[in-house]
PDB file of N, CA and C in Angstrom:
ATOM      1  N   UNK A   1       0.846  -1.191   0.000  1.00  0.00           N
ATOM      2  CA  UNK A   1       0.000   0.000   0.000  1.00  0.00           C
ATOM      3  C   UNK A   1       0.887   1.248   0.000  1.00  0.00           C
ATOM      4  N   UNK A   2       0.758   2.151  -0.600  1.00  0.00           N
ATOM      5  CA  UNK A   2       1.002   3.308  -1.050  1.00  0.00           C
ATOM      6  C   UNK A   2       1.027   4.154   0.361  1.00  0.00           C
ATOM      7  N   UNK A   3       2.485   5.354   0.548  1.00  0.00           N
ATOM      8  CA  UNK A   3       2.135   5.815   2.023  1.00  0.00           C
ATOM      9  C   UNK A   3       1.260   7.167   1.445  1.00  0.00           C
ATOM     10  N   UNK A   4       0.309   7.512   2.425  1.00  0.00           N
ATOM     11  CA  UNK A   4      -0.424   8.557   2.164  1.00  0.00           C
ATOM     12  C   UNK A   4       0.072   9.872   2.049  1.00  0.00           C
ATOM     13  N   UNK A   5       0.142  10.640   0.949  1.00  0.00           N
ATOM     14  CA  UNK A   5       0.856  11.981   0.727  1.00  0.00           C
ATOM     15  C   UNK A   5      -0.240  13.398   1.659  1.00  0.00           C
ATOM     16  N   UNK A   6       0.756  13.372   2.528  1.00  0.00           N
ATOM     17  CA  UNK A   6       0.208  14.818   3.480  1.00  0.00           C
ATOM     18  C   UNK A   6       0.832  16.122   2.890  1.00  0.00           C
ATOM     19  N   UNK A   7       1.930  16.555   1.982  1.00  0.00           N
ATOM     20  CA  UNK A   7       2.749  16.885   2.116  1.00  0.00           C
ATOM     21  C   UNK A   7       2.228  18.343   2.025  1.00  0.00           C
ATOM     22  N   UNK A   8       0.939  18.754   0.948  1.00  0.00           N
ATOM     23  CA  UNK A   8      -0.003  19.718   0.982  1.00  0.00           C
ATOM     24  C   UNK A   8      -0.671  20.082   2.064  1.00  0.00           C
ATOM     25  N   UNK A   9      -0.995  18.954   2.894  1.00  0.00           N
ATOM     26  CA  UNK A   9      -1.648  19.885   4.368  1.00  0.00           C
ATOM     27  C   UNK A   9      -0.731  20.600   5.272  1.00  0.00           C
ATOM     28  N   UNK A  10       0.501  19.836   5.057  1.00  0.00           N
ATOM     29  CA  UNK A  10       1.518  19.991   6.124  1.00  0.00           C
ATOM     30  C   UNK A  10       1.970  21.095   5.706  1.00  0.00           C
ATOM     31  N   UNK A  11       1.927  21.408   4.658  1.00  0.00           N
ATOM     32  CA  UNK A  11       2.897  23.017   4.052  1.00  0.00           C
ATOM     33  C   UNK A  11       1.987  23.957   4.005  1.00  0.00           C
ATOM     34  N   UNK A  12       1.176  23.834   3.437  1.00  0.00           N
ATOM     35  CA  UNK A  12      -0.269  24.658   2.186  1.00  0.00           C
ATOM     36  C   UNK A  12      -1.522  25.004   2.967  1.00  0.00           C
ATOM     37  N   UNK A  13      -1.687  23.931   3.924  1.00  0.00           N
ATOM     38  CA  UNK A  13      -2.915  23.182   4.357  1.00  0.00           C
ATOM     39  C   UNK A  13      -3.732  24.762   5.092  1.00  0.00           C
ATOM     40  N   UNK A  14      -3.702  25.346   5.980  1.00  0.00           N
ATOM     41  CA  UNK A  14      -4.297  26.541   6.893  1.00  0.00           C
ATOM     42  C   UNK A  14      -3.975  27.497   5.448  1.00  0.00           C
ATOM     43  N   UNK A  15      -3.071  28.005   4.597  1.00  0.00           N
ATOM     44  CA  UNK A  15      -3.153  28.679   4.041  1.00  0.00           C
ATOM     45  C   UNK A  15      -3.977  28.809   2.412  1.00  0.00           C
ATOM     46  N   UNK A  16      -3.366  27.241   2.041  1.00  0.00           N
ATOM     47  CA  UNK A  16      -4.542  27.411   0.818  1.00  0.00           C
ATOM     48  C   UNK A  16      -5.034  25.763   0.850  1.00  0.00           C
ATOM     49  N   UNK A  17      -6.107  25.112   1.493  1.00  0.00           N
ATOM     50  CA  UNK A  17      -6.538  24.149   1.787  1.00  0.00           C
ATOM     51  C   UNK A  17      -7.317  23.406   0.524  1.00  0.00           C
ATOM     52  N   UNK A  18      -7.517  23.909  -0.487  1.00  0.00           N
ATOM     53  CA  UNK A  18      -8.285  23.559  -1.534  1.00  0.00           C
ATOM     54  C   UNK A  18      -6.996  23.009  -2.428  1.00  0.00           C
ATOM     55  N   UNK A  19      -5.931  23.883  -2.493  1.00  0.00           N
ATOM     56  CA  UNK A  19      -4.894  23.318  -3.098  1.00  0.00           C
ATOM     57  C   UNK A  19      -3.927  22.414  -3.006  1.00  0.00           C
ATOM     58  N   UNK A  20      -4.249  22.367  -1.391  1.00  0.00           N
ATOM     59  CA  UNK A  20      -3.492  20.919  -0.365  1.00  0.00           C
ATOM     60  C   UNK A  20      -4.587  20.134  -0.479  1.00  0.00           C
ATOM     61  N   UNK A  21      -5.591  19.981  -0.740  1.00  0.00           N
ATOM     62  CA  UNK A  21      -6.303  18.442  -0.706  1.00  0.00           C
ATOM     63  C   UNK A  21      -5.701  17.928  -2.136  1.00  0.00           C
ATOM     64  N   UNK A  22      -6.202  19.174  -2.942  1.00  0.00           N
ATOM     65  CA  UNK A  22      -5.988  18.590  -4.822  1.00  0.00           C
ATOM     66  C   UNK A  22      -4.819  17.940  -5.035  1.00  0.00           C
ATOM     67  N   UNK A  23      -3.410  18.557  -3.884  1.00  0.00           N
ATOM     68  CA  UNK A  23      -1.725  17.854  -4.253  1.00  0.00           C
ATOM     69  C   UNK A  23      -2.386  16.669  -3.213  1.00  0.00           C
ATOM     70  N   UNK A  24      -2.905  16.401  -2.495  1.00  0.00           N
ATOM     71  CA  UNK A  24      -2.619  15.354  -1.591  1.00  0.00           C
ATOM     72  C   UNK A  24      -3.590  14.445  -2.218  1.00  0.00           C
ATOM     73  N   UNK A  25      -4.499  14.512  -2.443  1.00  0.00           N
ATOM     74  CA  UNK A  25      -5.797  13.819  -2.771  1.00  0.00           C
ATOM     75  C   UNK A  25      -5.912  13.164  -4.121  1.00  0.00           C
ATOM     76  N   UNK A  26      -5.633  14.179  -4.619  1.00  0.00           N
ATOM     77  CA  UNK A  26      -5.695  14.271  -6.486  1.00  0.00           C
ATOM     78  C   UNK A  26      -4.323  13.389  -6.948  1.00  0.00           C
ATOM     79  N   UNK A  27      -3.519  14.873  -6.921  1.00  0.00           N
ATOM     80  CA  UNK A  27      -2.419  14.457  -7.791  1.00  0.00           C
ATOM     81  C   UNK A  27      -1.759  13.445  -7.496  1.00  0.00           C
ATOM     82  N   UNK A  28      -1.454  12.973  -6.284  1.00  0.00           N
ATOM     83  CA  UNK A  28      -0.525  11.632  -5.097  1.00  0.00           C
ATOM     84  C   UNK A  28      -1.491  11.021  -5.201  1.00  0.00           C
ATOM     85  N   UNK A  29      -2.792  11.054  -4.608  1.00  0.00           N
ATOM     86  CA  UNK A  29      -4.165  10.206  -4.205  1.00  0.00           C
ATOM     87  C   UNK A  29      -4.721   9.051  -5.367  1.00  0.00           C
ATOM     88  N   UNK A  30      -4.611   9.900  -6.139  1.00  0.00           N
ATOM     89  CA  UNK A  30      -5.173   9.424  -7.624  1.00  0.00           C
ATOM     90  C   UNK A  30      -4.250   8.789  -9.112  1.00  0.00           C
ATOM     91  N   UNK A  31      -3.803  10.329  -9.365  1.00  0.00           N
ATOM     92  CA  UNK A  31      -3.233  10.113 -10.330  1.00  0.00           C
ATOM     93  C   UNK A  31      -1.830   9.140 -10.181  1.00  0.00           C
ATOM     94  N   UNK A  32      -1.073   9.665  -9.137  1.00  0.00           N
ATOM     95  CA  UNK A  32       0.046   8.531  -8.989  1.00  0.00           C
ATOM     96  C   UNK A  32      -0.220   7.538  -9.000  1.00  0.00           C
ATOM     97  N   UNK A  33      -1.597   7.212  -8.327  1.00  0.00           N
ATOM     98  CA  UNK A  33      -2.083   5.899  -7.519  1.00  0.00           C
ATOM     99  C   UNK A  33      -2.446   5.012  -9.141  1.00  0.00           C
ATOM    100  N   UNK A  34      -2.218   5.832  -9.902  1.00  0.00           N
ATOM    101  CA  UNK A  34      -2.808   4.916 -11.412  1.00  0.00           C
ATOM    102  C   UNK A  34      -1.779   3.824 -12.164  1.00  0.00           C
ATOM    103  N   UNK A  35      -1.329   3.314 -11.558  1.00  0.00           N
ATOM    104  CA  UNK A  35       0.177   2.105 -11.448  1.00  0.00           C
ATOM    105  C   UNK A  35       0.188   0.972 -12.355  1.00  0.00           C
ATOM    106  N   UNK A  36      -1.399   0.901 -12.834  1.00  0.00           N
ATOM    107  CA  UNK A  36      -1.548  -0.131 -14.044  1.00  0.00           C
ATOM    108  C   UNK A  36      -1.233   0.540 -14.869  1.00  0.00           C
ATOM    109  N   UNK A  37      -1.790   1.974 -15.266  1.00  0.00           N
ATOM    110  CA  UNK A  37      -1.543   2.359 -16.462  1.00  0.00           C
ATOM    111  C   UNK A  37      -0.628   3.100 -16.669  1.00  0.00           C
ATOM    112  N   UNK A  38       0.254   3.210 -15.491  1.00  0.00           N
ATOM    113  CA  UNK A  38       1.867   3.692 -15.965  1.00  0.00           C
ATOM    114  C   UNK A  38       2.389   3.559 -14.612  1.00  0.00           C
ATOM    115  N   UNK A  39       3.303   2.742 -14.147  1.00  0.00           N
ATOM    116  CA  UNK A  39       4.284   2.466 -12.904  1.00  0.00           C
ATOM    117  C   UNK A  39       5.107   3.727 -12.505  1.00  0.00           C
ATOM    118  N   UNK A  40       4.990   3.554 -11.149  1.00  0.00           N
ATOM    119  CA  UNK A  40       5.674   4.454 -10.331  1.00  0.00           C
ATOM    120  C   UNK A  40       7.006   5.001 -10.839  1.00  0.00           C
ATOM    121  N   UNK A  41       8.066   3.810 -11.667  1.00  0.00           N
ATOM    122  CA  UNK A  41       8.925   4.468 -12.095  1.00  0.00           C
ATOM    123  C   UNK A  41       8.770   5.298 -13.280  1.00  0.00           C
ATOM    124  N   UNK A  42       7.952   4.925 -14.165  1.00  0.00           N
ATOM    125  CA  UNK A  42       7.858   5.500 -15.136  1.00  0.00           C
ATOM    126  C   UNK A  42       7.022   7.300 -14.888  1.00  0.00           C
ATOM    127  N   UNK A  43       6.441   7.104 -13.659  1.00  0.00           N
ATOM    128  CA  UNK A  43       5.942   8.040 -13.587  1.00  0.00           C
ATOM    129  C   UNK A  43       6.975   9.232 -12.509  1.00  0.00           C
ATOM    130  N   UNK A  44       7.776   8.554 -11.900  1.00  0.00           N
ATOM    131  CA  UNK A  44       9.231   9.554 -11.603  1.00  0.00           C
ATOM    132  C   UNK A  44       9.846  10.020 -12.931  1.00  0.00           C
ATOM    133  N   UNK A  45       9.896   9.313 -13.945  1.00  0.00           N
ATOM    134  CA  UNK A  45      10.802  10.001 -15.119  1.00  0.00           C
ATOM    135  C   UNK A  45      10.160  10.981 -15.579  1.00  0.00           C
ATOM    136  N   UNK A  46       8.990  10.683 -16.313  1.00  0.00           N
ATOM    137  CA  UNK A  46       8.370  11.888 -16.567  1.00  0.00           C
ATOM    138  C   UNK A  46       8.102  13.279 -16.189  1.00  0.00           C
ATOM    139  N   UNK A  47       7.724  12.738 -14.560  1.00  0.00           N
ATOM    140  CA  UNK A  47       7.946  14.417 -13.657  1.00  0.00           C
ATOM    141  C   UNK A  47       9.338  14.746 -13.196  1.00  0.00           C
ATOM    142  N   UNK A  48      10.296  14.050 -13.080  1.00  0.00           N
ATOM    143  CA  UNK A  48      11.785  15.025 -13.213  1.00  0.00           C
ATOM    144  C   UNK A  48      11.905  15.232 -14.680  1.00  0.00           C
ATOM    145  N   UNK A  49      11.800  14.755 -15.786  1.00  0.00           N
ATOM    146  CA  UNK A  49      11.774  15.061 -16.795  1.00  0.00           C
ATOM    147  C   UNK A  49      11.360  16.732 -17.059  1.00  0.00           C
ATOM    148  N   UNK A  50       9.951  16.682 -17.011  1.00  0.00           N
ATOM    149  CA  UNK A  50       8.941  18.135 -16.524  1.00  0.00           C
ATOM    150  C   UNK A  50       9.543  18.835 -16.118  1.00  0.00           C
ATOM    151  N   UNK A  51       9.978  18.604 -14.660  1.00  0.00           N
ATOM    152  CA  UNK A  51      10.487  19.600 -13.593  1.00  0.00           C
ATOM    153  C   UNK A  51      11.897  20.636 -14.252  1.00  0.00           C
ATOM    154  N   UNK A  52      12.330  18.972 -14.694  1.00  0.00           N
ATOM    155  CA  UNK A  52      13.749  20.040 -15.541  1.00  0.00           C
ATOM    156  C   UNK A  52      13.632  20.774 -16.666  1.00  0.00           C
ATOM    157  N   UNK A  53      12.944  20.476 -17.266  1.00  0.00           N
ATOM    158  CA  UNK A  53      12.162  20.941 -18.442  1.00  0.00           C
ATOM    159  C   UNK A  53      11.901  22.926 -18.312  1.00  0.00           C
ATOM    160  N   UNK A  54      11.043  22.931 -16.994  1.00  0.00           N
ATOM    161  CA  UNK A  54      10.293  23.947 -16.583  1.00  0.00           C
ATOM    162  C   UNK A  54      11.438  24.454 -15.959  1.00  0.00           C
ATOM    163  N   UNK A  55      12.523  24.210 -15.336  1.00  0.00           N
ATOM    164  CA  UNK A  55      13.098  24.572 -14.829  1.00  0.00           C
ATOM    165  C   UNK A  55      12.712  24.845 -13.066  1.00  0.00           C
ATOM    166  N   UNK A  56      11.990  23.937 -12.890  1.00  0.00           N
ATOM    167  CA  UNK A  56      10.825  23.949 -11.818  1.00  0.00           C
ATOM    168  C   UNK A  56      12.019  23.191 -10.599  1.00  0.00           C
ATOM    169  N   UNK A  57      12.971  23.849 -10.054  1.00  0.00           N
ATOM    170  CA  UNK A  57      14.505  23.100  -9.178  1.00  0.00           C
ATOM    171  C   UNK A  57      13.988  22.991  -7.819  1.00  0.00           C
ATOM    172  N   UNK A  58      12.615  23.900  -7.059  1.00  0.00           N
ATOM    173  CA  UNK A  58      12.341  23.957  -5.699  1.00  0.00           C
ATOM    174  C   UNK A  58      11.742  22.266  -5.342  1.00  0.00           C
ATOM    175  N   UNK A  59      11.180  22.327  -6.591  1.00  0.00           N
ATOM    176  CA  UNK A  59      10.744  20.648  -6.362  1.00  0.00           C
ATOM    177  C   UNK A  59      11.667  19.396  -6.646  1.00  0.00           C
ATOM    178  N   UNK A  60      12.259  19.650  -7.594  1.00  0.00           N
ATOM    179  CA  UNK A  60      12.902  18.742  -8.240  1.00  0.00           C
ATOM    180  C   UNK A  60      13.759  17.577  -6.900  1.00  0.00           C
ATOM    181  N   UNK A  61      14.223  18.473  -6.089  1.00  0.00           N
ATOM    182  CA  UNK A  61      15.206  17.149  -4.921  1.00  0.00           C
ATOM    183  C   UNK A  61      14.242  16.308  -4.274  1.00  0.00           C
ATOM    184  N   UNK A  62      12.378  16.456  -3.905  1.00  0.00           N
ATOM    185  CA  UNK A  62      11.615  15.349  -3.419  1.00  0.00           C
ATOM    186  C   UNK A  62      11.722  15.035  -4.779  1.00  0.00           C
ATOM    187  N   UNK A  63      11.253  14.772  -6.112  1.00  0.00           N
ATOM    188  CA  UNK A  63      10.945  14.293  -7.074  1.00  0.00           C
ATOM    189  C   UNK A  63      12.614  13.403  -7.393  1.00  0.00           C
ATOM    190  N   UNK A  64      13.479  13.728  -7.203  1.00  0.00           N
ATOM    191  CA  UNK A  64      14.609  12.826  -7.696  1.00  0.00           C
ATOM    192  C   UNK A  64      14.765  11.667  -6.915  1.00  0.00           C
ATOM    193  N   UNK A  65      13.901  11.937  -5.195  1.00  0.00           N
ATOM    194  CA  UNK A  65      14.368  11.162  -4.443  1.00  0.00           C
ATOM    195  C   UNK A  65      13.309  10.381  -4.325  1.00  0.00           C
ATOM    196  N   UNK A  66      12.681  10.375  -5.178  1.00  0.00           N
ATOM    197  CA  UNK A  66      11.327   9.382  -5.398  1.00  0.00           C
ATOM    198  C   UNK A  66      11.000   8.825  -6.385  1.00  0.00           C
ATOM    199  N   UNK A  67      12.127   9.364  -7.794  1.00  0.00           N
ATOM    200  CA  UNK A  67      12.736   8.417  -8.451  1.00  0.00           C
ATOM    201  C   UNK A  67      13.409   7.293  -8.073  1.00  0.00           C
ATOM    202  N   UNK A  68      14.350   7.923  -6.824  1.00  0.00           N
ATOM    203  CA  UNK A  68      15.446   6.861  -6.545  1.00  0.00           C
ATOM    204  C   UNK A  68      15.170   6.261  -6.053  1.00  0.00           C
ATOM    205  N   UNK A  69      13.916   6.395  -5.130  1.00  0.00           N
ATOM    206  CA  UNK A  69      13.386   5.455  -4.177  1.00  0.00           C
ATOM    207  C   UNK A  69      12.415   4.569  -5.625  1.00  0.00           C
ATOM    208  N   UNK A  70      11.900   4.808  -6.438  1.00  0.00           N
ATOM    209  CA  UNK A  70      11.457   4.140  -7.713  1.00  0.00           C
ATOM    210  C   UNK A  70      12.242   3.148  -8.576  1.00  0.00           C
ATOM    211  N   UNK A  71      13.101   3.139  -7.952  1.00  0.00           N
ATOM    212  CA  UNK A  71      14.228   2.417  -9.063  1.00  0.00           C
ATOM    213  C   UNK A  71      14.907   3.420  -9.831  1.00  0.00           C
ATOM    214  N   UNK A  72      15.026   4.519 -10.454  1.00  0.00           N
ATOM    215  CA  UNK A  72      16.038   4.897 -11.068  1.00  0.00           C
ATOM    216  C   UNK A  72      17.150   5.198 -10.641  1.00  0.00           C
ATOM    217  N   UNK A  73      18.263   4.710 -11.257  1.00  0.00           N
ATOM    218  CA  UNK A  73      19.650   4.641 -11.200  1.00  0.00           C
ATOM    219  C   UNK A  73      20.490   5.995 -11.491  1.00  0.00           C
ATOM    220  N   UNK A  74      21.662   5.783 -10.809  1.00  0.00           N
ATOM    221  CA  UNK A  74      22.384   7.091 -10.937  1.00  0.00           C
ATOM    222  C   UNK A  74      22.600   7.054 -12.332  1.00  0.00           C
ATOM    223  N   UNK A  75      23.207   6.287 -13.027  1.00  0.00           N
ATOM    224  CA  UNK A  75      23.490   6.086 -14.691  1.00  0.00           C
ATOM    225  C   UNK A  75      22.417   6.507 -15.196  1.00  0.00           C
ATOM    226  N   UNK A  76      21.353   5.969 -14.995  1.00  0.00           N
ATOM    227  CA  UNK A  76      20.066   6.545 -15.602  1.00  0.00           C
ATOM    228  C   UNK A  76      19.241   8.056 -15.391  1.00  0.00           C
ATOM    229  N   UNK A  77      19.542   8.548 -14.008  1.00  0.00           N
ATOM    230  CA  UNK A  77      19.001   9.658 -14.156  1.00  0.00           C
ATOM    231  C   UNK A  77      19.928  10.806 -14.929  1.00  0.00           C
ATOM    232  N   UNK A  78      21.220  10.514 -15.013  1.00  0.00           N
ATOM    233  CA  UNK A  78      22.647  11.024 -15.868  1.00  0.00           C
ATOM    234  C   UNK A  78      22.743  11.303 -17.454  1.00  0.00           C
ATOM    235  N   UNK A  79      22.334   9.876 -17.402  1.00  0.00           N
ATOM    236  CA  UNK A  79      21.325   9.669 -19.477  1.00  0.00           C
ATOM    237  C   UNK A  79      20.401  10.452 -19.271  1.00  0.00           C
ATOM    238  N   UNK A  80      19.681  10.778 -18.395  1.00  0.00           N
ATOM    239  CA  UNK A  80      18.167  11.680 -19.146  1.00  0.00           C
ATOM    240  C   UNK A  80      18.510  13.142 -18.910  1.00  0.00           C
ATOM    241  N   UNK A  81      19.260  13.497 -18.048  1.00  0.00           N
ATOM    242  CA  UNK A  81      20.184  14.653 -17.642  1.00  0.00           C
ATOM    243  C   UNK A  81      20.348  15.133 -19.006  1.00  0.00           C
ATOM    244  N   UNK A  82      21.400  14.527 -19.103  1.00  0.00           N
ATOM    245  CA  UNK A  82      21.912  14.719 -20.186  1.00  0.00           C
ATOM    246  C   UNK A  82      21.476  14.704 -21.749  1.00  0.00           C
ATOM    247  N   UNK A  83      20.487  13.637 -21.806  1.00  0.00           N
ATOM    248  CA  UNK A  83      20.150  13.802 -23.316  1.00  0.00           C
ATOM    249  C   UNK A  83      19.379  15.420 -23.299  1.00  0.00           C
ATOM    250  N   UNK A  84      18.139  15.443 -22.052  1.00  0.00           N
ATOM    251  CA  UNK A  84      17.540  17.052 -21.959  1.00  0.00           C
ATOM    252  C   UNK A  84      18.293  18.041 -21.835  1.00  0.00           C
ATOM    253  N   UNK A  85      19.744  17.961 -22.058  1.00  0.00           N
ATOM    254  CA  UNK A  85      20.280  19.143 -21.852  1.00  0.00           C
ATOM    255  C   UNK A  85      20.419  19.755 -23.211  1.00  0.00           C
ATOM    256  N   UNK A  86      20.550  19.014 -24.117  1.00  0.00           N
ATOM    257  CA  UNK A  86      20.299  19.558 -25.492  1.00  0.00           C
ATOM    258  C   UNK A  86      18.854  20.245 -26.277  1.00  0.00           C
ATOM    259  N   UNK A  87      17.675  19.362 -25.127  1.00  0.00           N
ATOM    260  CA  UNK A  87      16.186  19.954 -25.535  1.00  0.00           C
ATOM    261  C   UNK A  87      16.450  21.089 -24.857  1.00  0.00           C
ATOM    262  N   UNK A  88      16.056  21.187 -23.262  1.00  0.00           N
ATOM    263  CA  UNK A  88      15.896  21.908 -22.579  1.00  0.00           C
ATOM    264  C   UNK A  88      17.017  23.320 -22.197  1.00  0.00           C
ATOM    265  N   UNK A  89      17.983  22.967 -22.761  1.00  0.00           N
ATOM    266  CA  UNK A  89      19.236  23.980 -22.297  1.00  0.00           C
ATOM    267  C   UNK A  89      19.463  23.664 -21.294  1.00  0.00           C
ATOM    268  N   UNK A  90      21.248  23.738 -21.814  1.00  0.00           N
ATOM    269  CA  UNK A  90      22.142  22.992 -20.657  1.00  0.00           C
ATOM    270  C   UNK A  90      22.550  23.515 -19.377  1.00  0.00           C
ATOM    271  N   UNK A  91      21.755  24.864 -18.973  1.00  0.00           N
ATOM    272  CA  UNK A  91      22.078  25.612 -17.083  1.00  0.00           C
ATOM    273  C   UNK A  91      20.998  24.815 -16.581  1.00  0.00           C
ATOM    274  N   UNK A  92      19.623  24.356 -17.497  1.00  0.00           N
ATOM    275  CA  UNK A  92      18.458  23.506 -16.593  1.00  0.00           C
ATOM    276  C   UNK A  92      19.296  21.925 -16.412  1.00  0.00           C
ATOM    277  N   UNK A  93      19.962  21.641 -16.981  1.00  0.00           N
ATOM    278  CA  UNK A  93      21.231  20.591 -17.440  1.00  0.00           C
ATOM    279  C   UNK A  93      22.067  20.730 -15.823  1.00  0.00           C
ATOM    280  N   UNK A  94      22.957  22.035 -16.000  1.00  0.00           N
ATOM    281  CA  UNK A  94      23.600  21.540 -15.327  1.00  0.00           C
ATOM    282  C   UNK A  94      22.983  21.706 -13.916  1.00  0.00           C
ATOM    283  N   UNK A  95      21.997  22.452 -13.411  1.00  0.00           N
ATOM    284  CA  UNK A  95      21.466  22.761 -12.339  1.00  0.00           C
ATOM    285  C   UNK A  95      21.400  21.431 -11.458  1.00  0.00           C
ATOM    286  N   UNK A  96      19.890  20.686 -12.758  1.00  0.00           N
ATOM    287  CA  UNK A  96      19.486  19.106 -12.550  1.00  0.00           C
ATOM    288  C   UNK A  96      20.963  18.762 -11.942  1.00  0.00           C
ATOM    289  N   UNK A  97      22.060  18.372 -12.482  1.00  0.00           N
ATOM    290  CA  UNK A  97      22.751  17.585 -12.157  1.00  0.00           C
ATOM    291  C   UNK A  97      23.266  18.326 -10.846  1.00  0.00           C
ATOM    292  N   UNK A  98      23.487  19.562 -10.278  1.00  0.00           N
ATOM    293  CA  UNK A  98      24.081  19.447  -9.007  1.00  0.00           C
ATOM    294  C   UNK A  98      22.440  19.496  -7.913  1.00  0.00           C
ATOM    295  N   UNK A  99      21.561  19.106  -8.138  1.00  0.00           N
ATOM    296  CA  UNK A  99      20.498  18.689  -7.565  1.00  0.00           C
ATOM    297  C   UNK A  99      20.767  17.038  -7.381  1.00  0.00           C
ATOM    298  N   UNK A 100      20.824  16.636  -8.696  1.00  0.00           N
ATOM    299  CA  UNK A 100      20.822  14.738  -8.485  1.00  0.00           C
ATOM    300  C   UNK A 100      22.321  14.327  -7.819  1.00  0.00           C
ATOM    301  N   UNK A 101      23.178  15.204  -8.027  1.00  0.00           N
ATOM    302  CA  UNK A 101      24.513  14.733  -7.510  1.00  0.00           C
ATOM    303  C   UNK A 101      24.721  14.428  -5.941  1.00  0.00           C
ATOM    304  N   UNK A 102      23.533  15.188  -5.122  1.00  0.00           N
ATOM    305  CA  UNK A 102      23.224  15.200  -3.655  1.00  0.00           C
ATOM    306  C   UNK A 102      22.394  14.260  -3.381  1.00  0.00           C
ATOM    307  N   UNK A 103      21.857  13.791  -4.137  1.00  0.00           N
ATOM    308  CA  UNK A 103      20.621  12.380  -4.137  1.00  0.00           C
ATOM    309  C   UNK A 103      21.557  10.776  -4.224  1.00  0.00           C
ATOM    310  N   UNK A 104      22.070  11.001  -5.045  1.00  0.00           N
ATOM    311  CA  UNK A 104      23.031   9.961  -5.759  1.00  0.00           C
ATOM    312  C   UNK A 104      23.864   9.935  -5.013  1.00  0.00           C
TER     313      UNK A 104
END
């Protein structure tokens, strides 16, 4: 069983409570929880994928570490590093990597 994501009440929750149920409820609750139709790891790649993408770095160290806790590998999060550094531009490149280098 899946541990229950608080992480919206605990931060968000008294200040914007509609938006801490939707991250806790929704997005963790639900959509993660959808494991037939795309596995936990696959669904860490995609959102560090995103994150680096957007350049979105405040999140990115829970999201790497829930890759890693997903199975992805240091080699592997390195390959995707890296191939997005040519989509995304390589400061979201090198950022990612001194983010994953503290995970790894």
């Amino acid at each position: 069983m899946a541990k229950k994501q608080t992480a919206g009440r605990d931060q968000l929750g008294e200040f914007a409570p509609k938006f801490a149920q939707l991250n806790d409820d929704v997005l963790f609750g639900e959509v993660w929880a959808r494991q037939k139709e795309l596995g936990l790891r696959e669904r860490s790649l995609v959102t560090v994928t995103a994150l680096i993408t957007k350049g979105a770095f405040e999140q990115l160290p829970y999201h790497l570490q829930t890759a890693k806790d997903n199975g992805i590998t240091k080699e592997e999060i390195a390959e995707v590093i890296t191939q997005l550094a040519f989509y995304v531009g390589w400061p979201n490149a090198w950022s990612a990597f001194n983010i994953a280098k503290k995970i790894w």
